[in-house]
C-alpha atoms as a PDB file:
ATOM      1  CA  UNK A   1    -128.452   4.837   1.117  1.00  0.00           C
ATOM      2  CA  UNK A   2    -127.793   4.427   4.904  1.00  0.00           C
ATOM      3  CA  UNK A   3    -125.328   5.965   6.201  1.00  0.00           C
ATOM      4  CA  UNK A   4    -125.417   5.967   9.961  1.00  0.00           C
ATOM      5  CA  UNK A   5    -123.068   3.172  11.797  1.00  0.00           C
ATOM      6  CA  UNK A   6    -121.251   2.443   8.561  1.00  0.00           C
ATOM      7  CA  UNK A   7    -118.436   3.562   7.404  1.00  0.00           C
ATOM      8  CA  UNK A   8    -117.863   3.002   3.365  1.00  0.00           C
ATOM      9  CA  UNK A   9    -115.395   4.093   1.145  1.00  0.00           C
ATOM     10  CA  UNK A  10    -116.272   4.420  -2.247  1.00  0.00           C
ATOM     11  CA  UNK A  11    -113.679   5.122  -5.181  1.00  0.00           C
ATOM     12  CA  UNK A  12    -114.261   6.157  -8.570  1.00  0.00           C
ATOM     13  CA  UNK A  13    -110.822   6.141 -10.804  1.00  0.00           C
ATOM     14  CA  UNK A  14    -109.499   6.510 -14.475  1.00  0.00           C
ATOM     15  CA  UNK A  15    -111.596   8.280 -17.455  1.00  0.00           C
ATOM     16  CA  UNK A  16    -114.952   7.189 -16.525  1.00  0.00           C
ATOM     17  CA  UNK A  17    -115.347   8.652 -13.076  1.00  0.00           C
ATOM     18  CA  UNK A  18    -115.419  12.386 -14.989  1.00  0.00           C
ATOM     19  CA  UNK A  19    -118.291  11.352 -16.655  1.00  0.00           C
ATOM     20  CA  UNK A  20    -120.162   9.401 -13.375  1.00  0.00           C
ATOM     21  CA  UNK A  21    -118.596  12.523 -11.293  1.00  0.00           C
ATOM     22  CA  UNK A  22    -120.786  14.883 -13.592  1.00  0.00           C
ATOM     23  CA  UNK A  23    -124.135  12.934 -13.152  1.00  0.00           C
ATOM     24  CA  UNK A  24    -123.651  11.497  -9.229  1.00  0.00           C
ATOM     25  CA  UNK A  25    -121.499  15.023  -7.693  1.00  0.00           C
ATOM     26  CA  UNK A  26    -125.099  16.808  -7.089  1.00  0.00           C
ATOM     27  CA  UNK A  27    -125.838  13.874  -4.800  1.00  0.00           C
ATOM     28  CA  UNK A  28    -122.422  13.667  -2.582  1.00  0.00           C
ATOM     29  CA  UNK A  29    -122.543  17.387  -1.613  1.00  0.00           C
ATOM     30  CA  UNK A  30    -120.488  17.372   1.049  1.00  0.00           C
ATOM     31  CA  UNK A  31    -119.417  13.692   1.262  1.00  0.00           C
ATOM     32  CA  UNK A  32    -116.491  13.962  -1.759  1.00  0.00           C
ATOM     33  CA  UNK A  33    -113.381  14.445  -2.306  1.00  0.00           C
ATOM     34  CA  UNK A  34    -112.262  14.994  -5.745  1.00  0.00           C
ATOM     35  CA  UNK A  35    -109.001  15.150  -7.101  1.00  0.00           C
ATOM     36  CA  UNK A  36    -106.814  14.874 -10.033  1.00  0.00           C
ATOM     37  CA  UNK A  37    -103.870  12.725 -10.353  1.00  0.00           C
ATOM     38  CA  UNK A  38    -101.281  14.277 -12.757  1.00  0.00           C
ATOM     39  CA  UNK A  39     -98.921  13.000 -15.230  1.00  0.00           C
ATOM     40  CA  UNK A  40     -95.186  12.603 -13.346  1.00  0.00           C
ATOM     41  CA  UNK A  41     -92.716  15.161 -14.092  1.00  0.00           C
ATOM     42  CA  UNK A  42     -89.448  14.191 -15.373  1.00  0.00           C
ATOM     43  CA  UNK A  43     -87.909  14.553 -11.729  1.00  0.00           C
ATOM     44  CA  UNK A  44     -91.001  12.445 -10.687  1.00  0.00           C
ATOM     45  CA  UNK A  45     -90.378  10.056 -13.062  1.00  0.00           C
ATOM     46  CA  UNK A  46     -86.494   9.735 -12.111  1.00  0.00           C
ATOM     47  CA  UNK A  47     -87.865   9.042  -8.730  1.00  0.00           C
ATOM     48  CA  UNK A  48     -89.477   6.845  -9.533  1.00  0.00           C
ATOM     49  CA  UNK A  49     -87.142   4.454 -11.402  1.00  0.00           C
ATOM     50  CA  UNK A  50     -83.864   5.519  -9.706  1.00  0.00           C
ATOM     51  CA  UNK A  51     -83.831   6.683  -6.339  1.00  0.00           C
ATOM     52  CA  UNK A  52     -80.109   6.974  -6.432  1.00  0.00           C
ATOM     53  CA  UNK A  53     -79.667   8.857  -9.287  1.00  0.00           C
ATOM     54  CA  UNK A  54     -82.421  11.336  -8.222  1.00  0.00           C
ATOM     55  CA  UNK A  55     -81.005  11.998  -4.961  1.00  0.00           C
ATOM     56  CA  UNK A  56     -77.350  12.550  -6.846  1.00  0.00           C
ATOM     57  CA  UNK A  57     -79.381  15.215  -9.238  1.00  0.00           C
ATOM     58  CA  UNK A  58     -81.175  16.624  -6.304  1.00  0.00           C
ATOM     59  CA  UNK A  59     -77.408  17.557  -4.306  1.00  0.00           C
ATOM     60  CA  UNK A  60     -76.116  19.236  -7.402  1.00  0.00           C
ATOM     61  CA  UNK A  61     -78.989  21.468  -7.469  1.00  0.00           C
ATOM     62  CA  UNK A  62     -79.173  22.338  -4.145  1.00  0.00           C
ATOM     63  CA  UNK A  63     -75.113  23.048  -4.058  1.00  0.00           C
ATOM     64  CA  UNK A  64     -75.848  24.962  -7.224  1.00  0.00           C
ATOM     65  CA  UNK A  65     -73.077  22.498  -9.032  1.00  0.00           C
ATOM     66  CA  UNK A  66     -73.551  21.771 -12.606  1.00  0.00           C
ATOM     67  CA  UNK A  67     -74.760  18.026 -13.849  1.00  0.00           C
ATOM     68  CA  UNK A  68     -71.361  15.821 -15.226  1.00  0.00           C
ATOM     69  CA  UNK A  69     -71.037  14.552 -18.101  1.00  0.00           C
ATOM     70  CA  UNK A  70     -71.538  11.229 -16.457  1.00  0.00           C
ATOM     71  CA  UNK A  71     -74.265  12.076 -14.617  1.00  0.00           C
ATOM     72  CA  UNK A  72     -75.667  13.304 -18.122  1.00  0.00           C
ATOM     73  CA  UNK A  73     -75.196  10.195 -19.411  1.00  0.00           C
ATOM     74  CA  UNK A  74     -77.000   8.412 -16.900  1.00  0.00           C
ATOM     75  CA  UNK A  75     -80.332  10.904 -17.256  1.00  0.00           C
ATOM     76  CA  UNK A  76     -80.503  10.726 -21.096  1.00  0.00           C
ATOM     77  CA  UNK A  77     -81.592   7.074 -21.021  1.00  0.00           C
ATOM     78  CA  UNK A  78     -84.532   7.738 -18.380  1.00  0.00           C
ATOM     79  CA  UNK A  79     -85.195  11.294 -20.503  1.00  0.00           C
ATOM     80  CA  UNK A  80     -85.612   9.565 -23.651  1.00  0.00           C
ATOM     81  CA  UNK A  81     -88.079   6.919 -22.246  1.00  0.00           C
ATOM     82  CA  UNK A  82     -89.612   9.782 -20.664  1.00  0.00           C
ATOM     83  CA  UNK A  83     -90.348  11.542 -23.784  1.00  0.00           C
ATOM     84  CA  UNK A  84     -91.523   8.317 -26.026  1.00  0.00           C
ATOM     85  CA  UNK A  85     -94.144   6.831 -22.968  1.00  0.00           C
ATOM     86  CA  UNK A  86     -94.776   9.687 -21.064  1.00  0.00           C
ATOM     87  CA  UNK A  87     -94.965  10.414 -17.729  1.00  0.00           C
ATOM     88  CA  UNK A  88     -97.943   8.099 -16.600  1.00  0.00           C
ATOM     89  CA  UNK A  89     -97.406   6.259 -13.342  1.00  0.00           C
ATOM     90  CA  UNK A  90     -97.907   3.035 -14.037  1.00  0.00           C
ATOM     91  CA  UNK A  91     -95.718   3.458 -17.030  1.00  0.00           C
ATOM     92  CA  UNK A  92     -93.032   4.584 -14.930  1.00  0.00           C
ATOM     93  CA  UNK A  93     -93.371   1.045 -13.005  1.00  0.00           C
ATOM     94  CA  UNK A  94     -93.137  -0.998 -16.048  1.00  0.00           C
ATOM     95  CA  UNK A  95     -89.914  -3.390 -16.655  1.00  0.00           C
ATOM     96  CA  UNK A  96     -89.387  -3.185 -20.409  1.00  0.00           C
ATOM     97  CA  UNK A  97     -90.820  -1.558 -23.551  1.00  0.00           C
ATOM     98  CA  UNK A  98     -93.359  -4.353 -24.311  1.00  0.00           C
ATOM     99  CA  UNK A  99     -94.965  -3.739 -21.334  1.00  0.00           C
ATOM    100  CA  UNK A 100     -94.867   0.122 -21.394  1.00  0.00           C
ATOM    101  CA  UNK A 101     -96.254  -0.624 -24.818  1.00  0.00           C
ATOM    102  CA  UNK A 102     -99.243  -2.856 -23.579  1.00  0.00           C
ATOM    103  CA  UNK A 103    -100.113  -0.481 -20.883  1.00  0.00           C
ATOM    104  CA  UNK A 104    -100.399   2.874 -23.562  1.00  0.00           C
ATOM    105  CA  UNK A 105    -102.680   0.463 -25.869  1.00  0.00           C
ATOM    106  CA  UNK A 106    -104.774   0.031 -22.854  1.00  0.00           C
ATOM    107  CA  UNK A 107    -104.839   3.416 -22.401  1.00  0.00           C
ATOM    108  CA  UNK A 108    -105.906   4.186 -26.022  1.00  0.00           C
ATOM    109  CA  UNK A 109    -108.332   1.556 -25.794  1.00  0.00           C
ATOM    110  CA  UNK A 110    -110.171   2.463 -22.993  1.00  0.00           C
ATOM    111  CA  UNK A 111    -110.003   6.131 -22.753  1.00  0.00           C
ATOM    112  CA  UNK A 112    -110.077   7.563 -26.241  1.00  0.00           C
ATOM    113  CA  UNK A 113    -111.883   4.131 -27.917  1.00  0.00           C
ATOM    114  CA  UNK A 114    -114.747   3.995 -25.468  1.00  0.00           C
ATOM    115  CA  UNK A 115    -115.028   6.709 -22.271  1.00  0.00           C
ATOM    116  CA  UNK A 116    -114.320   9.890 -25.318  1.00  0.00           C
ATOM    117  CA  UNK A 117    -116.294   7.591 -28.089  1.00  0.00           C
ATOM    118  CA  UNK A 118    -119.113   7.900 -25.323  1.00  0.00           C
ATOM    119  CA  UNK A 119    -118.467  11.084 -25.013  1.00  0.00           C
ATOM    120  CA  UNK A 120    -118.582  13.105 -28.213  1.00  0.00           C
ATOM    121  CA  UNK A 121    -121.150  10.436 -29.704  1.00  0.00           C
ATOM    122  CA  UNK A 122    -118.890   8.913 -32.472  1.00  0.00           C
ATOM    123  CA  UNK A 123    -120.153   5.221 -33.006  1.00  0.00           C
ATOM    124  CA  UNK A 124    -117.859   3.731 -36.098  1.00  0.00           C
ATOM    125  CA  UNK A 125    -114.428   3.253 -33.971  1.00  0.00           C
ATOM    126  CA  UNK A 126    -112.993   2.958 -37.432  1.00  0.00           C
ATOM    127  CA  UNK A 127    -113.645   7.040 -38.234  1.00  0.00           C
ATOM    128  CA  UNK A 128    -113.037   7.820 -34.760  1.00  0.00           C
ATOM    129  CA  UNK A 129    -109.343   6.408 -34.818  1.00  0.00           C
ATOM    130  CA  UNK A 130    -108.787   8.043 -37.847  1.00  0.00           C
ATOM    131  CA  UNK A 131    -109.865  11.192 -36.496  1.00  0.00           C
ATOM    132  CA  UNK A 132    -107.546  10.930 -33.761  1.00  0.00           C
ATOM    133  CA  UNK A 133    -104.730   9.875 -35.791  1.00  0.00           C
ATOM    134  CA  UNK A 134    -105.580  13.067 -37.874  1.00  0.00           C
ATOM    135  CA  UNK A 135    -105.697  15.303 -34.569  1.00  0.00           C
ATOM    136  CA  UNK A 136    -102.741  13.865 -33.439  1.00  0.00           C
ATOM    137  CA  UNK A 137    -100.868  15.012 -36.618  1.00  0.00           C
ATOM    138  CA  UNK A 138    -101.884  18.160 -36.724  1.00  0.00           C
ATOM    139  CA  UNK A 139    -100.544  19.230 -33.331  1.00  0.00           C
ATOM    140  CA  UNK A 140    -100.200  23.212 -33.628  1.00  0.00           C
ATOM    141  CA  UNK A 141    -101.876  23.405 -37.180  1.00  0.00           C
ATOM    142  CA  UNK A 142    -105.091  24.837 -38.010  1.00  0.00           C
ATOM    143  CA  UNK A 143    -107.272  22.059 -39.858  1.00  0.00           C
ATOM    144  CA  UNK A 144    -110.436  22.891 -41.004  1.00  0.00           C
ATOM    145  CA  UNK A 145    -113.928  20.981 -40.445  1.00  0.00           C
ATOM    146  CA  UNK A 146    -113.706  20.098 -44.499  1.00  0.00           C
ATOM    147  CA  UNK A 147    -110.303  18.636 -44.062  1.00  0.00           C
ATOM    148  CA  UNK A 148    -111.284  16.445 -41.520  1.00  0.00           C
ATOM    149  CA  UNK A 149    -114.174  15.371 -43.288  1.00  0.00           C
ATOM    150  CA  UNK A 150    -112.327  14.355 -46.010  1.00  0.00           C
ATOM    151  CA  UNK A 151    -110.027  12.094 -43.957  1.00  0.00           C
ATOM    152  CA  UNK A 152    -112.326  10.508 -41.810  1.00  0.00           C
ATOM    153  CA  UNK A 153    -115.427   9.978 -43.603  1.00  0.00           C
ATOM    154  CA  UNK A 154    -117.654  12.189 -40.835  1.00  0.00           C
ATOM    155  CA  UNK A 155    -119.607  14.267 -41.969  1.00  0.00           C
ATOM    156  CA  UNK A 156    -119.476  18.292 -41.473  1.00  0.00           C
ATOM    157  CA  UNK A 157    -122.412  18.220 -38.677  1.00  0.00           C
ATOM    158  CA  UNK A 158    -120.565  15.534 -37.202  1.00  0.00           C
ATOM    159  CA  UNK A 159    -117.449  17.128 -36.499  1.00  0.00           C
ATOM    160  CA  UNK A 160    -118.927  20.371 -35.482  1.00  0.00           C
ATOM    161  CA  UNK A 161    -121.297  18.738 -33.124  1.00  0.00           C
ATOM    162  CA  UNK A 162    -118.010  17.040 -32.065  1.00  0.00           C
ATOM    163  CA  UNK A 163    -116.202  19.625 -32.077  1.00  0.00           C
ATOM    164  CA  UNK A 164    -118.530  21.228 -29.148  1.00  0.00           C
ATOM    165  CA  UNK A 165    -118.327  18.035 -26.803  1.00  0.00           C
ATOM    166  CA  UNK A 166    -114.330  18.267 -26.765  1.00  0.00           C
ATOM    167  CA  UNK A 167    -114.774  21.753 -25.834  1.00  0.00           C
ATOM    168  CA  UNK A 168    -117.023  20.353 -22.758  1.00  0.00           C
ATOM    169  CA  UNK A 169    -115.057  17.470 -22.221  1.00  0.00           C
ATOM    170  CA  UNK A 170    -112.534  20.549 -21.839  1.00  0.00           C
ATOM    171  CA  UNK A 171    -113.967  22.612 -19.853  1.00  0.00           C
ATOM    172  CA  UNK A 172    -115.442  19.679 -17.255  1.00  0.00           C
ATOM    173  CA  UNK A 173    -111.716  18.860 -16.309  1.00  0.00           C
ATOM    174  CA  UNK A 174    -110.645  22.579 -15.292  1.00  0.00           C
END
């Protein structure tokens, strides 16, 4: 790599650069910048798709008034769409549900179905939906290694061995 007399930007984005960040970071000592793009919050995300109506929430705050009924009316729409897509940024720039739609699947399919597939070294996609399903059920509930087995067809090993490369996966992004 030459670097002298050139000037190159290189830019690794999405899921994947966590796991090329891992395996190229101990060469770009001191030529990196890393950082983490967040989800929007749900001011963020008014921003976003209503400058107007963000600015009229922003005065009542800082005059300490309390939101109208009307003006009430006009968050719950962008609140509710909030809460079923999320606060991803691209979703925020989406027209209509079909596309919001199209954009999570892509999400799913190339985060969770290949980079984390990768990752925690599950190869039937088949199981590995199922176990997220399961996960994603079980928000808050203790489920057992047995459990899971049971629903997804992995064995015990599996899902402790699993188990461990979430908890890296984990770790890697703090």
């Amino acid at each position: 790599m030459q670097e002298k007399n050139t000037f190159t930007k290189i830019i690794l984005s999405g899921s994947s650069s966590v796991d090329l960040t891992i395996k190229a970071v101990k060469y770009l000592v001191g030529r990196i910048f890393i950082f983490t793009l967040y989800p929007l919050s749900f001011p963020e995300y008014i921003r976003f798709k209503n400058i107007d109506l963000y600015r009229s929430i922003i005065n009542k705050e800082n005059n300490n008034l309390t939101v109208s009924e009307e003006l009430n009316s006009l968050i719950m729409p962008y609140f509710n769409d909030f809460l079923l897509y999320g606060g991803y940024s691209r979703i925020a720039l989406c027209e209509n549900n079909e596309e919001k739609l199209t954009v999570l699947k892509n999400i799913y399919n190339t985060y969770l179905l290949r980079d984390v597939k990768d990752l925690i070294n599950i190869v039937d996609d088949y199981k590995l939906k199922l176990l997220i399903k399961t996960f994603s059920l079980q928000i808050g509930n203790i489920i057992s290694y047995n459990k899971l087995s049971s629903i997804t067809g992995l064995s015990f090993d599996t899902l402790k061995n699993t188990s461990i490369s979430w908890k890296k996966l984990s770790y890697s992004k703090e």
